[in-house]
N, C-alpha and C. Protein backbone atom coordinates (compact mmCIF):
# COMPACT_ATOMS: atom_id res chain seq x y z
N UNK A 1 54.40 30.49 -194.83
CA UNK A 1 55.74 30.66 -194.29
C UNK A 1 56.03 29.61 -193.21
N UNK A 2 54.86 29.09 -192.46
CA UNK A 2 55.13 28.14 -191.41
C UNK A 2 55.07 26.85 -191.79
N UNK A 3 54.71 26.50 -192.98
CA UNK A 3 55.15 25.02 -193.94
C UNK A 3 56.51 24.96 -194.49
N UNK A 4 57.01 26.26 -194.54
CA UNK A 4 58.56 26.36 -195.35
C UNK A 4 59.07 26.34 -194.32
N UNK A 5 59.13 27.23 -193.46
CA UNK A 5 60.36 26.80 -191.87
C UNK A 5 59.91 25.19 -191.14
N UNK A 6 58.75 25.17 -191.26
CA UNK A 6 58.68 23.66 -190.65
C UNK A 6 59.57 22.41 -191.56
N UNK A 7 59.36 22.71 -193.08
CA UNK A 7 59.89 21.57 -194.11
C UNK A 7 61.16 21.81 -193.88
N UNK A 8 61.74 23.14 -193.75
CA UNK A 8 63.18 23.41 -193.99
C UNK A 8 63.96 22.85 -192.98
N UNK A 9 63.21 22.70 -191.95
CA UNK A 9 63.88 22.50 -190.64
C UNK A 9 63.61 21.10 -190.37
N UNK A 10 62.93 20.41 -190.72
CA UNK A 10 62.08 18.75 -191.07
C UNK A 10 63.59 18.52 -191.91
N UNK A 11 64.08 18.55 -193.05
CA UNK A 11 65.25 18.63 -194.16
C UNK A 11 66.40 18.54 -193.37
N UNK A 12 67.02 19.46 -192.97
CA UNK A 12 68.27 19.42 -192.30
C UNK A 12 68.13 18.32 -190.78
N UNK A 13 67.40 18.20 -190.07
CA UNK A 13 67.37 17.34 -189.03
C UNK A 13 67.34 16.11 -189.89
N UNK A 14 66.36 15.87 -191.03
CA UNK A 14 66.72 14.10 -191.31
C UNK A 14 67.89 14.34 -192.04
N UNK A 15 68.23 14.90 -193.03
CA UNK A 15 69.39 14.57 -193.51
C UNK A 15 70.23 14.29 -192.20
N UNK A 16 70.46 15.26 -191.56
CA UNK A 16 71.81 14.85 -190.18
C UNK A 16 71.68 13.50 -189.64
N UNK A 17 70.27 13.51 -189.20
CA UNK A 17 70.15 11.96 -188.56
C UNK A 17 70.84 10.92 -189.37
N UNK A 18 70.14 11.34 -190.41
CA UNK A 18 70.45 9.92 -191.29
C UNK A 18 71.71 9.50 -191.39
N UNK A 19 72.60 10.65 -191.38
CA UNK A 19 73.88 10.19 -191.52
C UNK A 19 74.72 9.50 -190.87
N UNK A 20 73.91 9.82 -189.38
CA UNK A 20 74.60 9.16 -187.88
C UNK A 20 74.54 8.02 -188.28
N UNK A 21 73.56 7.43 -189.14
CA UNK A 21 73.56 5.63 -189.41
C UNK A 21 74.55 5.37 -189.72
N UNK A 22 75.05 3.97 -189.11
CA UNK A 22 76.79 3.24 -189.55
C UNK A 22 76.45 2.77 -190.79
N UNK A 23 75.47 2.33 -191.51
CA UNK A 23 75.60 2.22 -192.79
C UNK A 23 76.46 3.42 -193.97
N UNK A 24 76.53 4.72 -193.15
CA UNK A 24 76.77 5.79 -193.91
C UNK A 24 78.33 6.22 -193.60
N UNK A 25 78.25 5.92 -192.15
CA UNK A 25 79.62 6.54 -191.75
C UNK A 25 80.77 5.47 -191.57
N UNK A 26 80.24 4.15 -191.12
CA UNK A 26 81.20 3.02 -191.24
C UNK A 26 82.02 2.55 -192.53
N UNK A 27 81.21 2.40 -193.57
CA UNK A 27 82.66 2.15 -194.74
C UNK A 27 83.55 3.33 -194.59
N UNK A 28 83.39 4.22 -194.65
CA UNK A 28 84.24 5.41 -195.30
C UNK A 28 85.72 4.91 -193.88
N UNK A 29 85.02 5.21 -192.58
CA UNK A 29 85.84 5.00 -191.64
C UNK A 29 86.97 4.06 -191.54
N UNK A 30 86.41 2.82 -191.85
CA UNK A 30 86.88 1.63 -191.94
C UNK A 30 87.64 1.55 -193.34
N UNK A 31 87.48 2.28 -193.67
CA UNK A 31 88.46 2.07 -195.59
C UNK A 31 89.64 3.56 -195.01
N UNK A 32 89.19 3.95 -194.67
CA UNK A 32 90.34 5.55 -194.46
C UNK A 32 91.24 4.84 -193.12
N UNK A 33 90.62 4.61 -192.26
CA UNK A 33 91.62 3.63 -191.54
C UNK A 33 92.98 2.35 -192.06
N UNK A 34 91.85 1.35 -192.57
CA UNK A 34 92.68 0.82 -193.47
C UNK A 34 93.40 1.12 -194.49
N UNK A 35 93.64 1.99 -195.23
CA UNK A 35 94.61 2.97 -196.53
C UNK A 35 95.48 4.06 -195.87
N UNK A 36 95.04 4.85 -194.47
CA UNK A 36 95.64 5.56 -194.04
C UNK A 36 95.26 6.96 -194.49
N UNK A 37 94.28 7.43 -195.21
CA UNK A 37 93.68 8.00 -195.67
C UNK A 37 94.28 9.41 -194.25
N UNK A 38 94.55 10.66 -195.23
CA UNK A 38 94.94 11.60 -194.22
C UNK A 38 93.68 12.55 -194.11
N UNK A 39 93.70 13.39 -192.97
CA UNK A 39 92.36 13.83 -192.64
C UNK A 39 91.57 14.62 -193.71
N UNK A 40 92.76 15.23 -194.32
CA UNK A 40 91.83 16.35 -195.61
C UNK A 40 91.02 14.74 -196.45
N UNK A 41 91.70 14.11 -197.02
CA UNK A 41 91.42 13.24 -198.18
C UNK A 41 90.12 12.35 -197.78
N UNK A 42 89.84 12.39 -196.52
CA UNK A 42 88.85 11.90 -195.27
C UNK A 42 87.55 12.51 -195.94
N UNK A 43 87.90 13.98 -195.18
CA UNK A 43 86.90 14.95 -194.91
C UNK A 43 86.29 15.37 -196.62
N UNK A 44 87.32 15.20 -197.40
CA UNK A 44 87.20 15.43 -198.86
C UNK A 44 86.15 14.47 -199.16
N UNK A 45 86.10 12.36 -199.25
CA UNK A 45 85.49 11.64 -199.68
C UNK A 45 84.22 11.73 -198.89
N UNK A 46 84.49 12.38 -197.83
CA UNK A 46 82.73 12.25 -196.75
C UNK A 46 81.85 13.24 -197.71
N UNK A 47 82.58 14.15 -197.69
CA UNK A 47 81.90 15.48 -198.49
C UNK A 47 81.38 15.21 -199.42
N UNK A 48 81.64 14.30 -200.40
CA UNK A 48 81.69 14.01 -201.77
C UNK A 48 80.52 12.93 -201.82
N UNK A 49 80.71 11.79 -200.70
CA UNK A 49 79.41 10.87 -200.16
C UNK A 49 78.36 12.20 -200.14
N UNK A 50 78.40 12.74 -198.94
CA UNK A 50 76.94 13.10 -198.73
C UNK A 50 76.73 14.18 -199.32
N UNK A 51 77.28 14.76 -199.99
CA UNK A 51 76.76 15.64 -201.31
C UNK A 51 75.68 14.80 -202.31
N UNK A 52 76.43 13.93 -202.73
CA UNK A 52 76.36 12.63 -203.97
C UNK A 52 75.06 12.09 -203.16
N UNK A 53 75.02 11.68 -201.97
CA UNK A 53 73.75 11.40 -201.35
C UNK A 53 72.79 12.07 -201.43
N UNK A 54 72.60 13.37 -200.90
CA UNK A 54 71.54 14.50 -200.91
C UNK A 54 71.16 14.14 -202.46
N UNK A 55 72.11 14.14 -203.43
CA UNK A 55 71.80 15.00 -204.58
C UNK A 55 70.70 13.38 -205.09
N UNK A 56 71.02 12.29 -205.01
CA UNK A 56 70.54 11.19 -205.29
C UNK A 56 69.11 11.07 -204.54
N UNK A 57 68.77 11.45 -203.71
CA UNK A 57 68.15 12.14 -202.87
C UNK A 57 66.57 12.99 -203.31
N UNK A 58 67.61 13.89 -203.73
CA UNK A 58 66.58 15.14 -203.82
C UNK A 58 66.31 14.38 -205.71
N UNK A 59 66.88 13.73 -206.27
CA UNK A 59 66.70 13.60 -207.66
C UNK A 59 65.66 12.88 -207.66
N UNK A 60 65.75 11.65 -206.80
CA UNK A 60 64.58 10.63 -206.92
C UNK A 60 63.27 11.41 -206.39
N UNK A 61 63.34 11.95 -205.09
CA UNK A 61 62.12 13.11 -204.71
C UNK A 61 61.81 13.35 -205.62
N UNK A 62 62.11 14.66 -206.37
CA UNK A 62 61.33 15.29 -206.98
C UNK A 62 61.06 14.83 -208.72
N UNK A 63 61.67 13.57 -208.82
CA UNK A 63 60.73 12.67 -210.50
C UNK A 63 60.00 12.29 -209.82
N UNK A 64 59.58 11.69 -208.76
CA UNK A 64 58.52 11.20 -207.68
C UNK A 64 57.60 12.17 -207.70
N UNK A 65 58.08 13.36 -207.06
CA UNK A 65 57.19 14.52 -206.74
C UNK A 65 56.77 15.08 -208.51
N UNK A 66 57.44 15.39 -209.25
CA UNK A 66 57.01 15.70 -210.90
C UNK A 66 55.41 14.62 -211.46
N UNK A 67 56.05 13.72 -211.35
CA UNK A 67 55.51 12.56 -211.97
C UNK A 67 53.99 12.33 -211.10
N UNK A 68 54.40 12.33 -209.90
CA UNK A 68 52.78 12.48 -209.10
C UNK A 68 52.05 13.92 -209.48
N UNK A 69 52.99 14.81 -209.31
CA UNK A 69 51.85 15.97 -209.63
C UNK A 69 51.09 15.86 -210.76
N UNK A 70 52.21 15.85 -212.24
CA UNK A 70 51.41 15.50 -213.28
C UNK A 70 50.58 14.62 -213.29
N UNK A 71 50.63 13.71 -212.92
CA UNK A 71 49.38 12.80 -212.94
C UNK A 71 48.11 13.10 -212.36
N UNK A 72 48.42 13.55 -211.54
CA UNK A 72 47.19 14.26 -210.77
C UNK A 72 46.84 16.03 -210.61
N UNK A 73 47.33 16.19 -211.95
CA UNK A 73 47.37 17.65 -211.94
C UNK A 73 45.87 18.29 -211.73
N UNK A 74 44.89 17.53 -212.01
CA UNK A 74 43.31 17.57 -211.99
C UNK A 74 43.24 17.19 -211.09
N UNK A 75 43.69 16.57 -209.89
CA UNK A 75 43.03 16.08 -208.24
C UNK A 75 44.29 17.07 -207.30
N UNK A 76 44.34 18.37 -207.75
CA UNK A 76 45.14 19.27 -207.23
C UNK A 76 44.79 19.73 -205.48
N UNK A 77 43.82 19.92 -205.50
CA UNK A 77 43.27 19.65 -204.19
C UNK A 77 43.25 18.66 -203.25
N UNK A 78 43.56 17.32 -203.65
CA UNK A 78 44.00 16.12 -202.80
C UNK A 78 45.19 16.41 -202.57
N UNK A 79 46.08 17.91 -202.76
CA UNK A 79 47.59 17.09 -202.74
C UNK A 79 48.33 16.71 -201.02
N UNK A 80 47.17 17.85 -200.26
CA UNK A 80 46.86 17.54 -198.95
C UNK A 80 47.24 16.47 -198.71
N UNK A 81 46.07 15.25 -198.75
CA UNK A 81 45.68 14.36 -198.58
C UNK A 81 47.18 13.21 -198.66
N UNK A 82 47.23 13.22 -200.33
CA UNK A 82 48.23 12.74 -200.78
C UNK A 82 49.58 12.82 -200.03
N UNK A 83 49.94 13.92 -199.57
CA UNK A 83 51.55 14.03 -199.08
C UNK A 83 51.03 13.86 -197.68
N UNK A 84 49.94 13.91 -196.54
CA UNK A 84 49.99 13.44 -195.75
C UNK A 84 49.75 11.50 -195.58
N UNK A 85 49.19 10.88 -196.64
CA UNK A 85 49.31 9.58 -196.51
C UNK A 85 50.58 8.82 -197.06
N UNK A 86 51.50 10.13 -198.02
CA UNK A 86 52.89 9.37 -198.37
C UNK A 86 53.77 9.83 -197.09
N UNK A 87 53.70 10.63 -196.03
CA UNK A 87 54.26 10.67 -194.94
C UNK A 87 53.99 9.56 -194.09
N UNK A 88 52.83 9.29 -194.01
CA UNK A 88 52.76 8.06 -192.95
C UNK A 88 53.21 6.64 -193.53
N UNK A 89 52.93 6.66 -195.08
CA UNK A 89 53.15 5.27 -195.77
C UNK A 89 54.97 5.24 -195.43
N UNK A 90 55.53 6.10 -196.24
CA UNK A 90 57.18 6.46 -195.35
C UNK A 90 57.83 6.31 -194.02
N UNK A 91 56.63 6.37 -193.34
CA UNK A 91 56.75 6.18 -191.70
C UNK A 91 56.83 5.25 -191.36
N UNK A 92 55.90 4.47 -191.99
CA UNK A 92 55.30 3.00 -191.72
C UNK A 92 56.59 1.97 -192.31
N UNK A 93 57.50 2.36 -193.51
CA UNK A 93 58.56 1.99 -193.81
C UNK A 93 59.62 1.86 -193.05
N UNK A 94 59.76 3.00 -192.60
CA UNK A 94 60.95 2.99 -191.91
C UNK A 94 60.77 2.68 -190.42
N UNK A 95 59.48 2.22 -189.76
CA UNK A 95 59.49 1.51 -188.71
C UNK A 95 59.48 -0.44 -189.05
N UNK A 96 58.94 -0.42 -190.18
CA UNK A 96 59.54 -1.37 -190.19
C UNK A 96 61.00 -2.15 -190.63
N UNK A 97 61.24 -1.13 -191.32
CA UNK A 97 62.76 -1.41 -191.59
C UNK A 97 63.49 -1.29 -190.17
N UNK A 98 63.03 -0.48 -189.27
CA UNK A 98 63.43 0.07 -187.90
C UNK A 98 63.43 -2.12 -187.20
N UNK A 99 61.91 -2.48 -187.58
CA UNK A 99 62.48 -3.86 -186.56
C UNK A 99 63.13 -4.90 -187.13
N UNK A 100 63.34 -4.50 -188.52
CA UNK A 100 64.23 -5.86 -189.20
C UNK A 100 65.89 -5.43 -189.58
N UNK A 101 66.48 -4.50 -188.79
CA UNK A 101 67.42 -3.74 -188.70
C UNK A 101 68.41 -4.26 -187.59
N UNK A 102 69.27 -5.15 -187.89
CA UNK A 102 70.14 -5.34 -187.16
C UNK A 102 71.88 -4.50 -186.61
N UNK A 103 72.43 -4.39 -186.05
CA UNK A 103 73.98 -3.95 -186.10
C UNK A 103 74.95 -3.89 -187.04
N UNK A 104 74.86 -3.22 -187.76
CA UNK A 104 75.82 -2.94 -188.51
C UNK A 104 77.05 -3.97 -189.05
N UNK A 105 77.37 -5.21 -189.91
CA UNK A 105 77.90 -5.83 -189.57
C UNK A 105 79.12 -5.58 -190.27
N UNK A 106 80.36 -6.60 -190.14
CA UNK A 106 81.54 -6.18 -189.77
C UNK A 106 82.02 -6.54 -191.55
N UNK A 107 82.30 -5.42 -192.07
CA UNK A 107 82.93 -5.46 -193.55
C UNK A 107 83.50 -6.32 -194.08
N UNK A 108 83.62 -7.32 -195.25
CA UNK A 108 83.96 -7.68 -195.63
C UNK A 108 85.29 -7.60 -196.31
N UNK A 109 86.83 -7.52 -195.93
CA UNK A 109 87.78 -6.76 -196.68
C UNK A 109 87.83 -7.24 -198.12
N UNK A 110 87.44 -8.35 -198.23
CA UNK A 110 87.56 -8.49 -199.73
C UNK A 110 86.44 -7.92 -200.89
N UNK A 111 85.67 -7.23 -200.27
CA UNK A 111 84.99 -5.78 -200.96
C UNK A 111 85.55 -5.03 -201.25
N UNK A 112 85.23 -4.35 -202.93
CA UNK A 112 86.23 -3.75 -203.68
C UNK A 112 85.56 -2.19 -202.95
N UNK A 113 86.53 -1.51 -202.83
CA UNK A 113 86.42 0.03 -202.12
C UNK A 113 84.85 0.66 -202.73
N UNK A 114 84.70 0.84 -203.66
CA UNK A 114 84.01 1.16 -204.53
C UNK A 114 82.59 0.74 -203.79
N UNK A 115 82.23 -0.54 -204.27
CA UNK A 115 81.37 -0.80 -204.12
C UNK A 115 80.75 -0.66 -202.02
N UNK A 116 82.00 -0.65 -201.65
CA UNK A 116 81.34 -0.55 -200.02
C UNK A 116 81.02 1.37 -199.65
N UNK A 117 81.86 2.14 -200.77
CA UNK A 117 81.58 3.18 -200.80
C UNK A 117 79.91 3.45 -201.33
N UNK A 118 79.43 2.95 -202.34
CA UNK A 118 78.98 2.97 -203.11
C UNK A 118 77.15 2.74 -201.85
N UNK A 119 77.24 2.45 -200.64
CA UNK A 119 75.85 2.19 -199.92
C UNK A 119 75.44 3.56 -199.48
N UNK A 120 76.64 4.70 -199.39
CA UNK A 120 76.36 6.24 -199.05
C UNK A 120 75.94 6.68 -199.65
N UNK A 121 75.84 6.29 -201.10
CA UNK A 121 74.57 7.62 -201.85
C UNK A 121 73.91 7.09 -202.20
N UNK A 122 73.30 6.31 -201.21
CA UNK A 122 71.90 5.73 -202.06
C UNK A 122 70.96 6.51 -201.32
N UNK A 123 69.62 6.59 -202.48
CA UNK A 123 68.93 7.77 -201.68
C UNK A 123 67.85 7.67 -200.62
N UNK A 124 67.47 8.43 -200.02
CA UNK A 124 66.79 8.54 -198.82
C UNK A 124 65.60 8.96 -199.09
N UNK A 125 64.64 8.07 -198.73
CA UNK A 125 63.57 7.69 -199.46
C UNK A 125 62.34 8.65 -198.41
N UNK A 126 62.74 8.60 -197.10
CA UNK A 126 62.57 10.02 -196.32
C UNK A 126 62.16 11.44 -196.72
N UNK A 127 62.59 11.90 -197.66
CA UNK A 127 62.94 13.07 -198.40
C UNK A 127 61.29 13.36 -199.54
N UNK A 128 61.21 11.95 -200.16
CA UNK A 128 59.89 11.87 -200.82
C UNK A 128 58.57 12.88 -200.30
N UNK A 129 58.50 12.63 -199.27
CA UNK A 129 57.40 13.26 -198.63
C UNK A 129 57.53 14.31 -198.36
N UNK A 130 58.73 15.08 -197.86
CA UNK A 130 58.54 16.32 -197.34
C UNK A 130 58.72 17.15 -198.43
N UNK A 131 59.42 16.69 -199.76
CA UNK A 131 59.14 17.92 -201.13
C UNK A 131 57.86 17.37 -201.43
N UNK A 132 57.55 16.54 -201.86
CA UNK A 132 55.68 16.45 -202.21
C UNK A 132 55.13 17.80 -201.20
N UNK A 133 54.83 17.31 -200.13
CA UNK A 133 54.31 18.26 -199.26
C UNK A 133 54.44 19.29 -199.47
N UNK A 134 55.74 19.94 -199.72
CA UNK A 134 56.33 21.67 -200.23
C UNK A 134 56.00 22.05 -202.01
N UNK A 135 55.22 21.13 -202.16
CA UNK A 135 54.97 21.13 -203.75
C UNK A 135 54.11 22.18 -203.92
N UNK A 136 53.41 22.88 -202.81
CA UNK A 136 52.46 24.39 -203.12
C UNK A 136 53.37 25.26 -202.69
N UNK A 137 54.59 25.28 -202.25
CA UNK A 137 55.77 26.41 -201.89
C UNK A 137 56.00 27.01 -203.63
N UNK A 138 56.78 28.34 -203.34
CA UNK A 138 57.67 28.23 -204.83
C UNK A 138 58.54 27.51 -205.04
N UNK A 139 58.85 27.51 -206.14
CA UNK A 139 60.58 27.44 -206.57
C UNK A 139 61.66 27.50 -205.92
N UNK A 140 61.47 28.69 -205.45
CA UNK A 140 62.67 29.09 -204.47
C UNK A 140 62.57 28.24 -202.93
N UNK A 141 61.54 28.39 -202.48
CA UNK A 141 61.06 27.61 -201.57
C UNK A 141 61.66 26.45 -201.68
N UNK A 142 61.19 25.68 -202.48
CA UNK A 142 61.62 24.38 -202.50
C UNK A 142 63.19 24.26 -203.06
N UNK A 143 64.05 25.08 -203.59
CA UNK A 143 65.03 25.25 -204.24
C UNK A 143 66.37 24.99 -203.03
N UNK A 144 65.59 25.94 -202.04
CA UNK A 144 65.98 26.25 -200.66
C UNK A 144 66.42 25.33 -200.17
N UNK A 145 64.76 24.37 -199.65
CA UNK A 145 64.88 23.31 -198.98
C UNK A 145 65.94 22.28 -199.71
N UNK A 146 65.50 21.58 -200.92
CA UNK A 146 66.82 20.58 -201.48
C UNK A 146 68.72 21.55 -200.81
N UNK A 147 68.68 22.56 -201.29
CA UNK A 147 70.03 22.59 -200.91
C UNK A 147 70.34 22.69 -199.57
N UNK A 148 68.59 22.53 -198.40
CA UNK A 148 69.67 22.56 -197.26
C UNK A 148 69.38 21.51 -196.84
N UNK A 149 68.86 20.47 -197.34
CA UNK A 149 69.01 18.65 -197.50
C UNK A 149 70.38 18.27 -197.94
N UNK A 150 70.80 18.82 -198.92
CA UNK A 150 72.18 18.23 -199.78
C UNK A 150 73.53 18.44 -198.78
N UNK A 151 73.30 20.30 -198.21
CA UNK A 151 73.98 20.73 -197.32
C UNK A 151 74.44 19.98 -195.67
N UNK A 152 72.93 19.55 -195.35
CA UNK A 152 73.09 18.95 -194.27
C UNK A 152 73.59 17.63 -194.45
N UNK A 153 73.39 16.86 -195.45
CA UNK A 153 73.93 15.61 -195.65
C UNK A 153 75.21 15.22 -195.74
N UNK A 154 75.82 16.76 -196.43
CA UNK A 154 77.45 16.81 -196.72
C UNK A 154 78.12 17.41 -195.73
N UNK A 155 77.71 18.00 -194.27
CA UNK A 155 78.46 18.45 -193.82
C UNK A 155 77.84 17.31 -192.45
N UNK A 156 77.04 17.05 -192.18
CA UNK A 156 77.12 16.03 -190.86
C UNK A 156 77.76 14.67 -191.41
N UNK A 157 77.87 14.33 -192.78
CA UNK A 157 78.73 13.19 -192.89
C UNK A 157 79.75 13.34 -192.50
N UNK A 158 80.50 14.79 -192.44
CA UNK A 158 82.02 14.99 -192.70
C UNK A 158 82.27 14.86 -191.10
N UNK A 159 80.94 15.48 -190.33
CA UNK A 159 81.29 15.71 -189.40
C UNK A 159 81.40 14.31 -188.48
N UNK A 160 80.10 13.45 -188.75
CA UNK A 160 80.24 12.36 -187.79
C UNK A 160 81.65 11.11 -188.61
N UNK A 161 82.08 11.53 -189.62
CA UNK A 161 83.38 10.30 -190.01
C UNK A 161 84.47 11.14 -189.02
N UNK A 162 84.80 12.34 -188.95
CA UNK A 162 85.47 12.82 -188.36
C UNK A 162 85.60 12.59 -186.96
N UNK A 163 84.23 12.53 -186.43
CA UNK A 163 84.05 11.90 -184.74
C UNK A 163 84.15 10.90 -184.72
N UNK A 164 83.98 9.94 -185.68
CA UNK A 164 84.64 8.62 -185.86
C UNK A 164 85.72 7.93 -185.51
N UNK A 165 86.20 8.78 -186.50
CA UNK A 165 88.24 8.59 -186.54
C UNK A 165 89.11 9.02 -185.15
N UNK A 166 88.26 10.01 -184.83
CA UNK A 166 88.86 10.56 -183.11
C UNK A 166 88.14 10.04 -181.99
N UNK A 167 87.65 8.97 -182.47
CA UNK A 167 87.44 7.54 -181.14
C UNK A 167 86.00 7.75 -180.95
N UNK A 168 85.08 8.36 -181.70
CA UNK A 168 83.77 7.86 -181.39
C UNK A 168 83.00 6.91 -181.68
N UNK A 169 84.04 6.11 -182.54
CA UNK A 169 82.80 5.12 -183.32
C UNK A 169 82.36 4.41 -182.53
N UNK A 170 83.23 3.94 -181.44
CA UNK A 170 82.11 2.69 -180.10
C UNK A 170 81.26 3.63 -179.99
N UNK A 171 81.16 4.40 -179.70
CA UNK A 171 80.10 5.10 -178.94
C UNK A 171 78.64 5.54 -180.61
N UNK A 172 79.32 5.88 -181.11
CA UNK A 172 78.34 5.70 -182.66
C UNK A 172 77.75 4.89 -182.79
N UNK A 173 78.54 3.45 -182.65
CA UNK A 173 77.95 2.23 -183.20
C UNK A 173 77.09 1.45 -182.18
N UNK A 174 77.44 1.85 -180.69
CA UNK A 174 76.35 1.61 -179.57
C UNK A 174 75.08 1.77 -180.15
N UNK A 175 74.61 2.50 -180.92
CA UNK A 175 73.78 3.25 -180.84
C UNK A 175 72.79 2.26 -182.23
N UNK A 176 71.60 1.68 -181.92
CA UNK A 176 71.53 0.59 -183.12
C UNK A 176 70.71 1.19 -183.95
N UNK A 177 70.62 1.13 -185.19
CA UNK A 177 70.69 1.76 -186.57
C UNK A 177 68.61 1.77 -186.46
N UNK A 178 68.41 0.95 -185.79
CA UNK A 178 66.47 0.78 -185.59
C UNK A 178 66.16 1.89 -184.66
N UNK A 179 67.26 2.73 -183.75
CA UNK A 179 66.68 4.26 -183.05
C UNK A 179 66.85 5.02 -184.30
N UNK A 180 67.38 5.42 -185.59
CA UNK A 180 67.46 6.28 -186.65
C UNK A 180 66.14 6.03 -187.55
N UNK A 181 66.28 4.81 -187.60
CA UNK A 181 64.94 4.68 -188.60
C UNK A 181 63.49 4.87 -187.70
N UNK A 182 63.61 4.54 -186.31
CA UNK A 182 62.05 4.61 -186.00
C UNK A 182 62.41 6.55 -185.56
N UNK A 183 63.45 7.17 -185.39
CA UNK A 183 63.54 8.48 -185.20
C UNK A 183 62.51 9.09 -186.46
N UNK A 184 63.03 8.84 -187.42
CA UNK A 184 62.96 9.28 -188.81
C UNK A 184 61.25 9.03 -189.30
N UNK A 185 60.80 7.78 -188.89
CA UNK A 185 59.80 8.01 -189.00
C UNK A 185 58.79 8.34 -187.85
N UNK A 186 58.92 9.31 -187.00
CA UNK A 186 58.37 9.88 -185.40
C UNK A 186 58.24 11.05 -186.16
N UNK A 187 59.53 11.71 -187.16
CA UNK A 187 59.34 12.84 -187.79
C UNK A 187 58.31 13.01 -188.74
N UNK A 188 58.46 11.92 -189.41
CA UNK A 188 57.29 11.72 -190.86
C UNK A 188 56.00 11.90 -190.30
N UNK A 189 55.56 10.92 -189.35
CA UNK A 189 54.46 10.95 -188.76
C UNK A 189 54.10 12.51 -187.99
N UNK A 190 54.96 13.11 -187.24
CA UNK A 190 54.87 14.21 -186.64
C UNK A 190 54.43 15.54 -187.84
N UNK A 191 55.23 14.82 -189.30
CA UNK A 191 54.80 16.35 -190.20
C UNK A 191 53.75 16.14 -190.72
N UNK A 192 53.28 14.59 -191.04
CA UNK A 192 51.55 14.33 -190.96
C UNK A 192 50.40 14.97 -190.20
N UNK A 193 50.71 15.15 -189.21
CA UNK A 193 50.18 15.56 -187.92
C UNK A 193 49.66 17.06 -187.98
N UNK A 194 51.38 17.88 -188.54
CA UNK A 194 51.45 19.16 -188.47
C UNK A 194 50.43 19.12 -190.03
N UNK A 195 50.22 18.36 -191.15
CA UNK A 195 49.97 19.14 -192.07
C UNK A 195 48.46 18.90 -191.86
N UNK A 196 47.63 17.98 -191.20
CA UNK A 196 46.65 17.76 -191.10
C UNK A 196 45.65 18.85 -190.11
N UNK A 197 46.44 19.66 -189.58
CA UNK A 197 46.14 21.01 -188.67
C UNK A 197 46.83 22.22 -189.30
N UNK A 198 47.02 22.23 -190.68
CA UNK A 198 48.15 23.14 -190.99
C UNK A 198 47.06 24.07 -192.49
């Protein structure tokens, strides 16, 4: 029970984080600004991003997570092992993506909508590790966790485009996109930690 509230609660904190990244919340902002986009039609396309995100998300996870188990359905007992060294290998990613991570840069308008929409659901590679890890939970367990990954993804998008549009983005975009990724992996490493005493 204390691997499922820890994962569940591991899930909704990165999804949220992640979203704070201006990679996630800046097109949408910057295109609803520019079109005039009214707040429902806003709150509608954020929703629709980080739904479409989670779900891209949790899809790649778990053929990841399928595909490793089967393979190693006979080294069932490493799976320990395994989801604590794909937590740190994940960690180790996203700190370095953390120092080759610059400011967010300034859109191109002659990018077709689409395609600048199109950087929000790409999936979060974050996510890999913590369903591996929940791979001795049930079904439901893990059923859980994806929808409150998908959940959190679709409702802190809506929420931080929305704080956006009502004058937070200086203050959003202060904020440089290498504190999310080395955040993100402080977590990875931290559920390494927890599973290696767990």
């Amino acid at each position: 029970m204390r691997l499922f509230i820890a994962l569940l609660i591991l899930s909704v904190v990165l999804a949220s984080l992640h979203m704070l990244a201006p990679d996630h919340w800046a097109p949408l902002t910057t295109l609803s600004d520019r079109h005039n986009y009214s707040a429902s039609r806003t709150a509608a396309t954020a929703g629709a991003l980080g739904f479409f995100h989670g779900v891209t998300s949790a899809v790649v996870a778990m053929t990841a997570a399928f595909v490793g188990i089967y393979l190693v359905h006979s080294f069932i007992q490493y799976l320990k092992i395994a989801s604590i060294s794909i937590l740190c290998a994940v960690g180790i990613y996203f700190l370095l993506e953390g120092r080759r991570e610059s400011e967010a840069a300034a859109l191109d308008g002659t990018r077709k909508d689409f395609a600048v929409l199109a950087v929000s659901v790409l999936p979060d590679l974050s996510f890999l590790p913590i369903l591996l890890t929940g791979a001795a939970l049930g079904t439901q367990d893990l059923t859980t966790i994806v929808g409150a990954f998908i959940a959190a993804s679709c409702i802190s998008l809506v929420l931080v485009v929305h704080s956006a549009r009502k004058g937070l983005s200086i203050a959003l975009s202060r904020i440089s996109p290498r504190f999310y990724d080395y955040a993100i992996a402080a977590m990875l490493f931290g559920t390494a930690i927890f599973l290696m005493y767990h």
